[in-house]
Protein backbone atom coordinates (compact mmCIF):
# COMPACT_ATOMS: atom_id res chain seq x y z
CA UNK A 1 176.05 -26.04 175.33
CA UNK A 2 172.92 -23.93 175.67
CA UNK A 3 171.14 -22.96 173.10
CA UNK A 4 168.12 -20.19 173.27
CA UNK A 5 166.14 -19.05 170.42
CA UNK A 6 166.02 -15.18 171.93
CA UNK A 7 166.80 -12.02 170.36
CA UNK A 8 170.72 -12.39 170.14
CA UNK A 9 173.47 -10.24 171.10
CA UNK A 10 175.07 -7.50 169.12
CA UNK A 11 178.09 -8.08 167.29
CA UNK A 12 179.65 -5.32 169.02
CA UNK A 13 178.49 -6.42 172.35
CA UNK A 14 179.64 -9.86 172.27
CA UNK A 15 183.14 -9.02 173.13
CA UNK A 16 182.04 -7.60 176.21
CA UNK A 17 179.72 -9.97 177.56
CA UNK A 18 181.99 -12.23 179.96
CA UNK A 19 183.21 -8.85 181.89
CA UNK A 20 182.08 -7.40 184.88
CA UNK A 21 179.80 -4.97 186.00
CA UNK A 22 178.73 -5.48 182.01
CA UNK A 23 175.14 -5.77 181.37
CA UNK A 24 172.39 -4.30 178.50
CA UNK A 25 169.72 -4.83 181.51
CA UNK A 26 168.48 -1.77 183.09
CA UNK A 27 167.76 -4.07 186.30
CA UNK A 28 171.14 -5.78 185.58
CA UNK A 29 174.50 -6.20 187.73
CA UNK A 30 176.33 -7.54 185.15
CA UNK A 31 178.02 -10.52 187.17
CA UNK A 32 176.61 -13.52 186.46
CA UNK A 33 178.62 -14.31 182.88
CA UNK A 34 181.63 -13.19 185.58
CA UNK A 35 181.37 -15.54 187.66
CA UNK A 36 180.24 -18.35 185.51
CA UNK A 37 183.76 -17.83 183.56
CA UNK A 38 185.75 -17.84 186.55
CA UNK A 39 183.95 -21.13 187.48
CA UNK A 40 184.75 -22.79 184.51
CA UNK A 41 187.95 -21.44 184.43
CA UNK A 42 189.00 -22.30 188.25
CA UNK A 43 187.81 -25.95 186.58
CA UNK A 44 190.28 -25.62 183.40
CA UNK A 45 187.52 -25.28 181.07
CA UNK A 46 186.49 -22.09 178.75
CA UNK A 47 183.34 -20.94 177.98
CA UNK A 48 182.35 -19.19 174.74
CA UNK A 49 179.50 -17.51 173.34
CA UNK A 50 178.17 -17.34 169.66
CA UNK A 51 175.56 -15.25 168.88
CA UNK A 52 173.14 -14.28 165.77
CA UNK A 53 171.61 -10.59 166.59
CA UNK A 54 167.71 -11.29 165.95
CA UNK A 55 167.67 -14.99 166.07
CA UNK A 56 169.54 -16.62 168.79
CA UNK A 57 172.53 -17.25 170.91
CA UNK A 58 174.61 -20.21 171.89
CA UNK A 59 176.95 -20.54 175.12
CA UNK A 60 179.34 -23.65 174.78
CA UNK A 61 181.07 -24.68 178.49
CA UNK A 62 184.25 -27.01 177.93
CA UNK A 63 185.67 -28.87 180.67
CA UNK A 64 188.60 -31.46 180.60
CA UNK A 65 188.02 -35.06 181.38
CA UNK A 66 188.45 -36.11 184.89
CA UNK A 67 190.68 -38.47 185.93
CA UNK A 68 190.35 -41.21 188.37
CA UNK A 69 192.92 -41.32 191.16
CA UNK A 70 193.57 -44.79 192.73
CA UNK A 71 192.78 -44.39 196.65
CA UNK A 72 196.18 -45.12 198.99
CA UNK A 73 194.93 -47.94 201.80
């Protein structure tokens, strides 16, 4: 998880902020969120986001465990 102790993100906002092209930054392209999700998704994880407007905002990544695969000699 990541945890910042920034301004937050809206309540209404929140929904939003995994899409694409998506972004309260006026210098903003809205991708990176994108394409961190479809990372952790391509990996079987999720990612969510949890966010107090004013105070701060978490981002939690979950990943299954790997699994060791015995090598064929």
């Amino acid at each position: 998880s990541v945890h910042d102790q920034g301004h937050g993100i809206a309540a209404e906002h929140l929904p939003l902020v995994f899409d694409s092209f998506f972004t309260r930054k006026p210098e903003g392209m809205g991708l990176g969120l994108s394409i961190v999700r479809s990372i952790v998704e391509a990996h079987g994880g999720n990612i969510r986001v949890q966010s107090t407007f004013g105070t701060s905002t978490v981002f939690r990544v979950d990943l299954p465990q790997a699994t060791l695969r015995k090598e064929v000699e």
